[in-house]
PDB file of N, CA and C in Angstrom:
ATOM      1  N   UNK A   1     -33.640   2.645   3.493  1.00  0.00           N
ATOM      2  CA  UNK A   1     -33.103   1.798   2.437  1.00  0.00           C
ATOM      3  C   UNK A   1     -33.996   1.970   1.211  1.00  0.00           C
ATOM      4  N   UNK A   2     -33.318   1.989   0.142  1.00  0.00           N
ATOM      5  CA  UNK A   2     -33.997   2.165  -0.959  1.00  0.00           C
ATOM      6  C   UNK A   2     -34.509   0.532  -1.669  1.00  0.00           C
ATOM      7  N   UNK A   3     -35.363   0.865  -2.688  1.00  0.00           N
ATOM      8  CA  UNK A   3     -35.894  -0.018  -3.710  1.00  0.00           C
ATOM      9  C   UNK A   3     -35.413   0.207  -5.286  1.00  0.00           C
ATOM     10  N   UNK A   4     -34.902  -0.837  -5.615  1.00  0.00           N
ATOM     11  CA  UNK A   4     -34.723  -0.959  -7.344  1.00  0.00           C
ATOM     12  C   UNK A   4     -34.728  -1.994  -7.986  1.00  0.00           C
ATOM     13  N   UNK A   5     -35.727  -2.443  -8.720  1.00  0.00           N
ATOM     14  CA  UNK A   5     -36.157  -3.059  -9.274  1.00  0.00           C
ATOM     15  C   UNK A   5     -35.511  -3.562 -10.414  1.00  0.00           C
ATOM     16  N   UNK A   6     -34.968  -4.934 -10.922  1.00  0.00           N
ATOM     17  CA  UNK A   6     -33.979  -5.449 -11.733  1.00  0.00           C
ATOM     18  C   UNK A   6     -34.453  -6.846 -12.129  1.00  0.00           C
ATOM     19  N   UNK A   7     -34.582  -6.710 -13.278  1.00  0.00           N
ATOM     20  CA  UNK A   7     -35.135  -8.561 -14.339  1.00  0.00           C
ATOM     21  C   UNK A   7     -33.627  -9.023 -14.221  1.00  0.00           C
ATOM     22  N   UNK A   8     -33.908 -10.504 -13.904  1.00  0.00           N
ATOM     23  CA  UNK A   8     -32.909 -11.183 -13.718  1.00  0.00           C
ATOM     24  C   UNK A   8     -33.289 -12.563 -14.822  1.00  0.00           C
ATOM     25  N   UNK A   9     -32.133 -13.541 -15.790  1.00  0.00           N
ATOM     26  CA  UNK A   9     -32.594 -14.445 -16.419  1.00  0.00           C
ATOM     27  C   UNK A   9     -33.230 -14.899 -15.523  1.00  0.00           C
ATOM     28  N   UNK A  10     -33.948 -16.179 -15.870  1.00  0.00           N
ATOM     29  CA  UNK A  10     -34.572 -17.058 -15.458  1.00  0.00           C
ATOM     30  C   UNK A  10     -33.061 -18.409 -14.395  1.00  0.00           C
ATOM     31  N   UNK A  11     -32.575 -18.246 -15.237  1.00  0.00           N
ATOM     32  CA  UNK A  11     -31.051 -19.064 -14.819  1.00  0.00           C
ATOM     33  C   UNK A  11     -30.341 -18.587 -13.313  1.00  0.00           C
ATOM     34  N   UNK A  12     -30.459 -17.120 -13.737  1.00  0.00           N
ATOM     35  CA  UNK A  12     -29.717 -16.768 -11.994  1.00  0.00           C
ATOM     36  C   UNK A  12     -30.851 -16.168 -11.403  1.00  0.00           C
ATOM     37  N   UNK A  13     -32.060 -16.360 -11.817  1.00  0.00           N
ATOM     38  CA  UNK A  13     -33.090 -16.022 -10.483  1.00  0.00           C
ATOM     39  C   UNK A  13     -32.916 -17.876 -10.094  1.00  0.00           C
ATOM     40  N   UNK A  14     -33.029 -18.867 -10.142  1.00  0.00           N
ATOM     41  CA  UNK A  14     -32.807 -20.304 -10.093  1.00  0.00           C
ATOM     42  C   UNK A  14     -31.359 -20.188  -8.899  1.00  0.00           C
ATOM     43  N   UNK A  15     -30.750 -19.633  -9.342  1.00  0.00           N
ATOM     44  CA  UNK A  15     -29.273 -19.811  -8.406  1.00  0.00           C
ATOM     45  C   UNK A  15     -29.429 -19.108  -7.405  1.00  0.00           C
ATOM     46  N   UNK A  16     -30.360 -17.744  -7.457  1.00  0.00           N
ATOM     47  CA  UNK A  16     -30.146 -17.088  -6.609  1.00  0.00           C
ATOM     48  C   UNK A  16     -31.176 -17.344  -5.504  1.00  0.00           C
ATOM     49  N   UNK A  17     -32.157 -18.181  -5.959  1.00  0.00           N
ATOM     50  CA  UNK A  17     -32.759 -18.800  -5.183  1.00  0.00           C
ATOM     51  C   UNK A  17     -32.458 -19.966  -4.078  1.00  0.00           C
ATOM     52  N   UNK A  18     -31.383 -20.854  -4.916  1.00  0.00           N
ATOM     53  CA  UNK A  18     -30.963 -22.036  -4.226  1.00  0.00           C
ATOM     54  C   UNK A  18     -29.675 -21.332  -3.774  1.00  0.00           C
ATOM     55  N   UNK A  19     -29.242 -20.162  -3.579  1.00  0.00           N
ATOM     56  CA  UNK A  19     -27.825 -19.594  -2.760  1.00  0.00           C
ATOM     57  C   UNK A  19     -28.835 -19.129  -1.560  1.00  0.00           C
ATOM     58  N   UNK A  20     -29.996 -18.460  -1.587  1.00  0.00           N
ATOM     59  CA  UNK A  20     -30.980 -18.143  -0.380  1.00  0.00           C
ATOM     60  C   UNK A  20     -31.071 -18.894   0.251  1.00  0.00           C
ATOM     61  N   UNK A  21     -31.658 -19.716  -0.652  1.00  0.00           N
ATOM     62  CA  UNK A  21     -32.276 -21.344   0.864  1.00  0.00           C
ATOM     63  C   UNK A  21     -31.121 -20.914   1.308  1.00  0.00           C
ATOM     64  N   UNK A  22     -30.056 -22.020   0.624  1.00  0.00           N
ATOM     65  CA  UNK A  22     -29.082 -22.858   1.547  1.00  0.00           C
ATOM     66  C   UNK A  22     -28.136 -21.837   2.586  1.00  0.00           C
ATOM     67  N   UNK A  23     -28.328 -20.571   2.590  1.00  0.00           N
ATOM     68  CA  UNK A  23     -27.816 -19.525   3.342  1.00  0.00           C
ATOM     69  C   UNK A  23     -28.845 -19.119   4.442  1.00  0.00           C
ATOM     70  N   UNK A  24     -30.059 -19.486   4.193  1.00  0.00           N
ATOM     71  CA  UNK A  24     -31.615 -18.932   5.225  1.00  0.00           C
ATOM     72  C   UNK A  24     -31.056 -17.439   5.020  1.00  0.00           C
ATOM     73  N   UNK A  25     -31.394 -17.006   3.948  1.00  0.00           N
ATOM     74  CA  UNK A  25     -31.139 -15.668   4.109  1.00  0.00           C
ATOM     75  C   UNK A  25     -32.025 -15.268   2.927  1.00  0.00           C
ATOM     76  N   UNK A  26     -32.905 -14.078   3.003  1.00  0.00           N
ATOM     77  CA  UNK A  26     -33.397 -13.748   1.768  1.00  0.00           C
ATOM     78  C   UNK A  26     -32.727 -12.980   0.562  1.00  0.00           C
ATOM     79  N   UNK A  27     -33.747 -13.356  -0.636  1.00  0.00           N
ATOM     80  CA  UNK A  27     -32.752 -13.181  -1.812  1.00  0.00           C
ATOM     81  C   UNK A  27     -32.107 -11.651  -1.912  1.00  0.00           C
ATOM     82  N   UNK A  28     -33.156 -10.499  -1.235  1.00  0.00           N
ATOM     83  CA  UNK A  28     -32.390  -9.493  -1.172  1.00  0.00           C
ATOM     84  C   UNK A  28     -31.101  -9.535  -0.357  1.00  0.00           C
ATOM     85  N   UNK A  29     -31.085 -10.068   0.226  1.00  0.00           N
ATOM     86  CA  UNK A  29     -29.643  -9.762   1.239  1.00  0.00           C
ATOM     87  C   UNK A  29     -28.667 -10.592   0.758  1.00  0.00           C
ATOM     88  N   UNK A  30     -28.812 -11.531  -0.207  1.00  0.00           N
ATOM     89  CA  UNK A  30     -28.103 -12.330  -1.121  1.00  0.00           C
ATOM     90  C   UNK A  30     -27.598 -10.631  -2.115  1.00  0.00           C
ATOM     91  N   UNK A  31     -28.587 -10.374  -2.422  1.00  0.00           N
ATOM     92  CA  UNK A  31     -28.221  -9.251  -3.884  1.00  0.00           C
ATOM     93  C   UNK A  31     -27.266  -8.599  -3.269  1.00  0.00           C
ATOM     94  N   UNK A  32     -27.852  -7.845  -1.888  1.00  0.00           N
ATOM     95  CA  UNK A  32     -27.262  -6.512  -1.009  1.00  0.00           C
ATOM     96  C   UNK A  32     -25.342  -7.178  -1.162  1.00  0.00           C
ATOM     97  N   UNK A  33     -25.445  -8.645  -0.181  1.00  0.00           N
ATOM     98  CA  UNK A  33     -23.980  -8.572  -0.300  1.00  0.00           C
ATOM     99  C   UNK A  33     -22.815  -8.407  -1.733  1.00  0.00           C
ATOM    100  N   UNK A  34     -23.623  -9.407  -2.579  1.00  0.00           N
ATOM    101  CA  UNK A  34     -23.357  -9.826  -4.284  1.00  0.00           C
ATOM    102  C   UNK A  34     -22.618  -8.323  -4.847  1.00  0.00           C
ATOM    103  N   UNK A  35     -23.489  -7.094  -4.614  1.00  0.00           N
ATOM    104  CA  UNK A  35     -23.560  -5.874  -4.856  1.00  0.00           C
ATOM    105  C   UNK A  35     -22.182  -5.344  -4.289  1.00  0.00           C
ATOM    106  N   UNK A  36     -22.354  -5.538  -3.008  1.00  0.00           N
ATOM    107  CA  UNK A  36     -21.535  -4.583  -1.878  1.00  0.00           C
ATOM    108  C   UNK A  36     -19.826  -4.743  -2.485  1.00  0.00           C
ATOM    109  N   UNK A  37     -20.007  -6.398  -2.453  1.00  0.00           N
ATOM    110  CA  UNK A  37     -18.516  -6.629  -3.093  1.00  0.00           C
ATOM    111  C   UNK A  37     -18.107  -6.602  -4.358  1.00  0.00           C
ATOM    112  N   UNK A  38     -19.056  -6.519  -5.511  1.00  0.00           N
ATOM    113  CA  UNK A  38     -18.981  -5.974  -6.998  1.00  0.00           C
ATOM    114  C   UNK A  38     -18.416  -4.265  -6.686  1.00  0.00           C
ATOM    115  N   UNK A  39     -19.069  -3.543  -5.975  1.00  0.00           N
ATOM    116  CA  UNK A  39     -19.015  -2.030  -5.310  1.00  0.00           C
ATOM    117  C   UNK A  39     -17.408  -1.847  -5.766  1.00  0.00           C
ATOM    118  N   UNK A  40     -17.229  -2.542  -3.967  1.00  0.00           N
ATOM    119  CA  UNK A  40     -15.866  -2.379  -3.411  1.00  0.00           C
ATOM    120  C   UNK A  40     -14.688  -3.136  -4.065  1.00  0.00           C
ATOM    121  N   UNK A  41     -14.926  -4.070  -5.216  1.00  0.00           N
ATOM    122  CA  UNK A  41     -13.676  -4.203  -6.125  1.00  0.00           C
ATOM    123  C   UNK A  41     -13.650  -3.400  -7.355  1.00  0.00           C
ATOM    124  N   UNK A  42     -15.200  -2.374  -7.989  1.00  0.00           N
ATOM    125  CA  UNK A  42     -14.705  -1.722  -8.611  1.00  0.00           C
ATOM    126  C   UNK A  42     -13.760  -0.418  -8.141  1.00  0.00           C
ATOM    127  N   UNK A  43     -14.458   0.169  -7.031  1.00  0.00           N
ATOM    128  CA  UNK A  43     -13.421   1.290  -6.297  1.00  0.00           C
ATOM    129  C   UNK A  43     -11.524   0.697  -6.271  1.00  0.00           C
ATOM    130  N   UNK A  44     -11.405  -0.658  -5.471  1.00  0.00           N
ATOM    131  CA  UNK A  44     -10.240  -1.082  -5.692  1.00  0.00           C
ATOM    132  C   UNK A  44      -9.282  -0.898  -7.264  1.00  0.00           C
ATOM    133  N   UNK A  45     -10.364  -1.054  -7.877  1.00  0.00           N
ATOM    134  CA  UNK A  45     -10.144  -1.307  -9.967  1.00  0.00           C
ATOM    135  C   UNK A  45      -9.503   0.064 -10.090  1.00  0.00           C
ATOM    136  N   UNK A  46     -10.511   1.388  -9.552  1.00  0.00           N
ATOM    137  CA  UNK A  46     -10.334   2.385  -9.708  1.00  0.00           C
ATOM    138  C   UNK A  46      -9.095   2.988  -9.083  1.00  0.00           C
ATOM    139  N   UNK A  47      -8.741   2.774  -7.728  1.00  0.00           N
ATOM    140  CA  UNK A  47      -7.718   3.366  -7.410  1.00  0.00           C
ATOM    141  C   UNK A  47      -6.442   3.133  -7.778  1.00  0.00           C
ATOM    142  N   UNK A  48      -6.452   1.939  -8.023  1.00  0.00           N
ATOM    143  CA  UNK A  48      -4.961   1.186  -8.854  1.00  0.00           C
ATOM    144  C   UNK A  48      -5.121   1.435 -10.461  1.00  0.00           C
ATOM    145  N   UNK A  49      -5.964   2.192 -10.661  1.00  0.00           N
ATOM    146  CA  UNK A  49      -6.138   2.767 -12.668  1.00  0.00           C
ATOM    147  C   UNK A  49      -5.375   3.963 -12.143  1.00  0.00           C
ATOM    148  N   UNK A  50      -5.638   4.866 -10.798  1.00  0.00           N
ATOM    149  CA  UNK A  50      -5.368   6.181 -10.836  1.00  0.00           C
ATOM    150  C   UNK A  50      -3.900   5.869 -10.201  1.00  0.00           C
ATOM    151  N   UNK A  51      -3.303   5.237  -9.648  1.00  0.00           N
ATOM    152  CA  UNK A  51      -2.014   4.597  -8.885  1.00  0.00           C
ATOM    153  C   UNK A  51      -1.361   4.663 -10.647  1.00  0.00           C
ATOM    154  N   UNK A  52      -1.387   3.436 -11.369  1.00  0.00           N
ATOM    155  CA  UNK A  52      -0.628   3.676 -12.123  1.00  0.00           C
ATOM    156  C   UNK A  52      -0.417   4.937 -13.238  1.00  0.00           C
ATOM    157  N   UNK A  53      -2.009   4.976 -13.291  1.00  0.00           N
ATOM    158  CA  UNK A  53      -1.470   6.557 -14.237  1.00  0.00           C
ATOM    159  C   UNK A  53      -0.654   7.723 -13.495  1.00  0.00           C
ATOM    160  N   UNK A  54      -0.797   7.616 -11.892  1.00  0.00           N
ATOM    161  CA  UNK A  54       0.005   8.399 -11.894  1.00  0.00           C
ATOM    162  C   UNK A  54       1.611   8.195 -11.647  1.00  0.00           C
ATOM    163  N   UNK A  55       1.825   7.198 -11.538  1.00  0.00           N
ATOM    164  CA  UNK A  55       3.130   6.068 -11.776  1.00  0.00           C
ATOM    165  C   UNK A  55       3.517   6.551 -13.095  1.00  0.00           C
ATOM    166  N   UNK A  56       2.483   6.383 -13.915  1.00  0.00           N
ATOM    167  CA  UNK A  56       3.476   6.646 -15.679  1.00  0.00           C
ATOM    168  C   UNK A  56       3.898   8.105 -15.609  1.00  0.00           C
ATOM    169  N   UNK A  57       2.695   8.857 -15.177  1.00  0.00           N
ATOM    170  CA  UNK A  57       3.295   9.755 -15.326  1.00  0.00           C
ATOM    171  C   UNK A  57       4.517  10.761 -14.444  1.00  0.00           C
ATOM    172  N   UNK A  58       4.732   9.536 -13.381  1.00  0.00           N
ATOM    173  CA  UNK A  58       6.395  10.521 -12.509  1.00  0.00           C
ATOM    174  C   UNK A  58       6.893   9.841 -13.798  1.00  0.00           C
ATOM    175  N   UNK A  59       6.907   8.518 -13.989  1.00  0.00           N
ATOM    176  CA  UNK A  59       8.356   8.038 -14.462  1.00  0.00           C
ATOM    177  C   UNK A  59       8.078   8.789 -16.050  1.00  0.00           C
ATOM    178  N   UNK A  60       7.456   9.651 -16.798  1.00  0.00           N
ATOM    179  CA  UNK A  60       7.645  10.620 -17.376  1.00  0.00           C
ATOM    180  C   UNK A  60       8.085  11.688 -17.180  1.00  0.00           C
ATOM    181  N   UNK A  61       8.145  12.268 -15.810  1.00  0.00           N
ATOM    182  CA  UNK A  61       9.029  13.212 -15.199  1.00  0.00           C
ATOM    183  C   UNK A  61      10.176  12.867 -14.882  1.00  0.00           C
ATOM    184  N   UNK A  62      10.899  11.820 -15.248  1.00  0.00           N
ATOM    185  CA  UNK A  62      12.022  11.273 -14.551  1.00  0.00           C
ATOM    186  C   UNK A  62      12.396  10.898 -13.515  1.00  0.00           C
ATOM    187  N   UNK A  63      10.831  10.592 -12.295  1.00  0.00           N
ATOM    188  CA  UNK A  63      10.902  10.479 -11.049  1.00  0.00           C
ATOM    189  C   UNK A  63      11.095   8.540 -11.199  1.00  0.00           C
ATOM    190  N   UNK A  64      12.099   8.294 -11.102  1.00  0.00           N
ATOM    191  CA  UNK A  64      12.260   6.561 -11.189  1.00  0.00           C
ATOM    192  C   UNK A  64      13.543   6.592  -9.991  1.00  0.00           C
ATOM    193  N   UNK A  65      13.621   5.279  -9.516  1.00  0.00           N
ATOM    194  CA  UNK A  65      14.408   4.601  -8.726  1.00  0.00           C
ATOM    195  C   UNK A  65      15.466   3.643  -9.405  1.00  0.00           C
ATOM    196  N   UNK A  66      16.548   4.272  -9.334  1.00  0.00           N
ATOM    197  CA  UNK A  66      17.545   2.745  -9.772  1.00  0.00           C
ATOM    198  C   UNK A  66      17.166   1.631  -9.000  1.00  0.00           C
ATOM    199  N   UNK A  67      17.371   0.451  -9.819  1.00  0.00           N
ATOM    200  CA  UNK A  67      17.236  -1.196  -9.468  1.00  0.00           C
ATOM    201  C   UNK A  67      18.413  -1.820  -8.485  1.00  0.00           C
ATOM    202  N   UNK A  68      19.106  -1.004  -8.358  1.00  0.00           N
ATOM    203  CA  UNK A  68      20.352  -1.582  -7.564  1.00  0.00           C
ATOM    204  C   UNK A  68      19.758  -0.406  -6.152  1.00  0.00           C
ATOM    205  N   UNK A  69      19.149   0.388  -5.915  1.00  0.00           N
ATOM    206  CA  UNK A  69      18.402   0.868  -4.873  1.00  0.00           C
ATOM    207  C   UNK A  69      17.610   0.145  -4.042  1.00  0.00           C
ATOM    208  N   UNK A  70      16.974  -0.487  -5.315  1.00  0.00           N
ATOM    209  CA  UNK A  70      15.882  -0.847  -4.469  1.00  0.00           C
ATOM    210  C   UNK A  70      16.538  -2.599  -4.021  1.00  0.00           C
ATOM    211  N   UNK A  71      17.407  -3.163  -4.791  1.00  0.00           N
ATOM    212  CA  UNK A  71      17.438  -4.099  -4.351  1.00  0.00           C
ATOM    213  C   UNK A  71      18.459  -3.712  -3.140  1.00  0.00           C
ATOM    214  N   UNK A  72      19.146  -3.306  -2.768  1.00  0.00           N
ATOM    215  CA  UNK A  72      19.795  -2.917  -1.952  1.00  0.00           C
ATOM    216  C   UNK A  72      18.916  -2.348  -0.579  1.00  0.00           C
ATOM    217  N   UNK A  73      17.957  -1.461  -0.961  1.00  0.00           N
ATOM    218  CA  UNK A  73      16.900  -1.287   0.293  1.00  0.00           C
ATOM    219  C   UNK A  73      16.228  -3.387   0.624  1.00  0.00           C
ATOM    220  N   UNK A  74      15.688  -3.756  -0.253  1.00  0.00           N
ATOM    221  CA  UNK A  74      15.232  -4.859   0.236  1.00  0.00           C
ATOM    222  C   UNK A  74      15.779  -5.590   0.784  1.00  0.00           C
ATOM    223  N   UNK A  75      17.432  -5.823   0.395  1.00  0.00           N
ATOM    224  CA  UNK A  75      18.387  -6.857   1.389  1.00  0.00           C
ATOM    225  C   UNK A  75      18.640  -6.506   3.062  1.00  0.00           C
ATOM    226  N   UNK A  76      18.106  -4.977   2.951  1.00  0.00           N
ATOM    227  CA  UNK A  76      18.141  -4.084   4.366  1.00  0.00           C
ATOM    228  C   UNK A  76      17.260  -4.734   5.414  1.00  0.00           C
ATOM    229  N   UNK A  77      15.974  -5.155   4.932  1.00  0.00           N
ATOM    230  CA  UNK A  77      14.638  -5.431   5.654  1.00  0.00           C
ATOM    231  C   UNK A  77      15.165  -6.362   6.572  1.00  0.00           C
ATOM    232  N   UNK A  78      14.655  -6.324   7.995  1.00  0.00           N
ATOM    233  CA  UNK A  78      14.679  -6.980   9.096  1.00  0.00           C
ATOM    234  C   UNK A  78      16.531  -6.831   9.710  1.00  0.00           C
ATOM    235  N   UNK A  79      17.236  -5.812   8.914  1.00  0.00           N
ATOM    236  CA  UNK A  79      18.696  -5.868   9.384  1.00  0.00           C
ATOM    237  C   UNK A  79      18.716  -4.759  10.433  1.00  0.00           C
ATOM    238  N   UNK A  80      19.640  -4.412  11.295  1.00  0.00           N
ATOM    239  CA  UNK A  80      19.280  -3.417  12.834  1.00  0.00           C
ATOM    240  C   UNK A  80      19.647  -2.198  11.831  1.00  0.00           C
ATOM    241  N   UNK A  81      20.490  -2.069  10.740  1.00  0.00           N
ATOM    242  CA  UNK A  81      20.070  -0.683  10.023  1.00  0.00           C
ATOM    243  C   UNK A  81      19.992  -0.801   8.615  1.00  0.00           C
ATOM    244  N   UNK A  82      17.967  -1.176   8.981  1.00  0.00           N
ATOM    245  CA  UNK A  82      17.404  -0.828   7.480  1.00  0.00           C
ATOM    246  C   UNK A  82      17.263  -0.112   7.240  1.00  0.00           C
ATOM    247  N   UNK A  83      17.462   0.271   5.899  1.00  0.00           N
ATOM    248  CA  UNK A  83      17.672   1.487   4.796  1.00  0.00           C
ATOM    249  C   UNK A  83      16.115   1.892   5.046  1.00  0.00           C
ATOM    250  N   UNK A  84      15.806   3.172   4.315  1.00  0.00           N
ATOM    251  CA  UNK A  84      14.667   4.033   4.126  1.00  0.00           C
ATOM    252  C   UNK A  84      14.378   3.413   3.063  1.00  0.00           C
ATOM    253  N   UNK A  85      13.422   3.421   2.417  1.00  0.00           N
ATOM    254  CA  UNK A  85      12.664   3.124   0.705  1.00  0.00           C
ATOM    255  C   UNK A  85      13.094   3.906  -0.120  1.00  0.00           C
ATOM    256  N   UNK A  86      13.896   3.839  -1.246  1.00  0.00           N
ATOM    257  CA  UNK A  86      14.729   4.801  -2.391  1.00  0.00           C
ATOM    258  C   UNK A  86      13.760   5.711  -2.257  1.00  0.00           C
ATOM    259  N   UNK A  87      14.119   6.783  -2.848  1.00  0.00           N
ATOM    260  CA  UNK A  87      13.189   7.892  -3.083  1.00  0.00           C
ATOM    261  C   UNK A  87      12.377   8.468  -1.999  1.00  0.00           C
ATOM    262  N   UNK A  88      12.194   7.802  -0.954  1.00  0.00           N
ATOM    263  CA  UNK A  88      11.388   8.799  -0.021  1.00  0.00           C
ATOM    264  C   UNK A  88      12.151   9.944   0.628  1.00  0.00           C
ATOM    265  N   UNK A  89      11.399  10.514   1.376  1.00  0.00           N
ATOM    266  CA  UNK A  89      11.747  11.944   1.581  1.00  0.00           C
ATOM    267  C   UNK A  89      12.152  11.842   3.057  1.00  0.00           C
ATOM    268  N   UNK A  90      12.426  10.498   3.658  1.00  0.00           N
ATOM    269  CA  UNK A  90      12.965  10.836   5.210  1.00  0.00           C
ATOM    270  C   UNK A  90      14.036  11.587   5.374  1.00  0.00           C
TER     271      UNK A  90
END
């Protein structure tokens, strides 16, 4: 495990102190989690930036679904013959 060293205000070294106590956990493993899940919602941020850009760009290719498709697939769900999802390739 590595070391990195980070000034914190005076204000959230105070919080991050009283989130330790009251957890019995030390303040690094306070940071470690704080971190882990800052991490893993920017990756989330990221994949849904690259989801829609590449969304704009089918429906710049003309790759779109009529609205009467899809509502028509959704009235399908839970019926003994639900439709496939517009556009897929089954």
């Amino acid at each position: 495990m590595s070391v990195t060293t980070v000034r914190l205000q005076a204000e959230v070294e105070h919080q991050l102190e009283a989130i330790a106590n009251r957890l019995h956990r030390s303040k690094g493993w306070v940071i470690n989690q704080a971190l882990s899940e800052y991490v893993e919602k920017q990756q989330l941020e990221q994949e849904r930036w690259q989801q829609t850009l590449d969304a704009m760009e089918s429906a710049a290719h003309g790759k779109v679904v009529d609205a009467q498709e899809v509502h028509s697939w959704l009235s399908s769900w839970g019926a003994e013959n639900e439709q496939d999802a517009p556009g897929s390739d089954k």
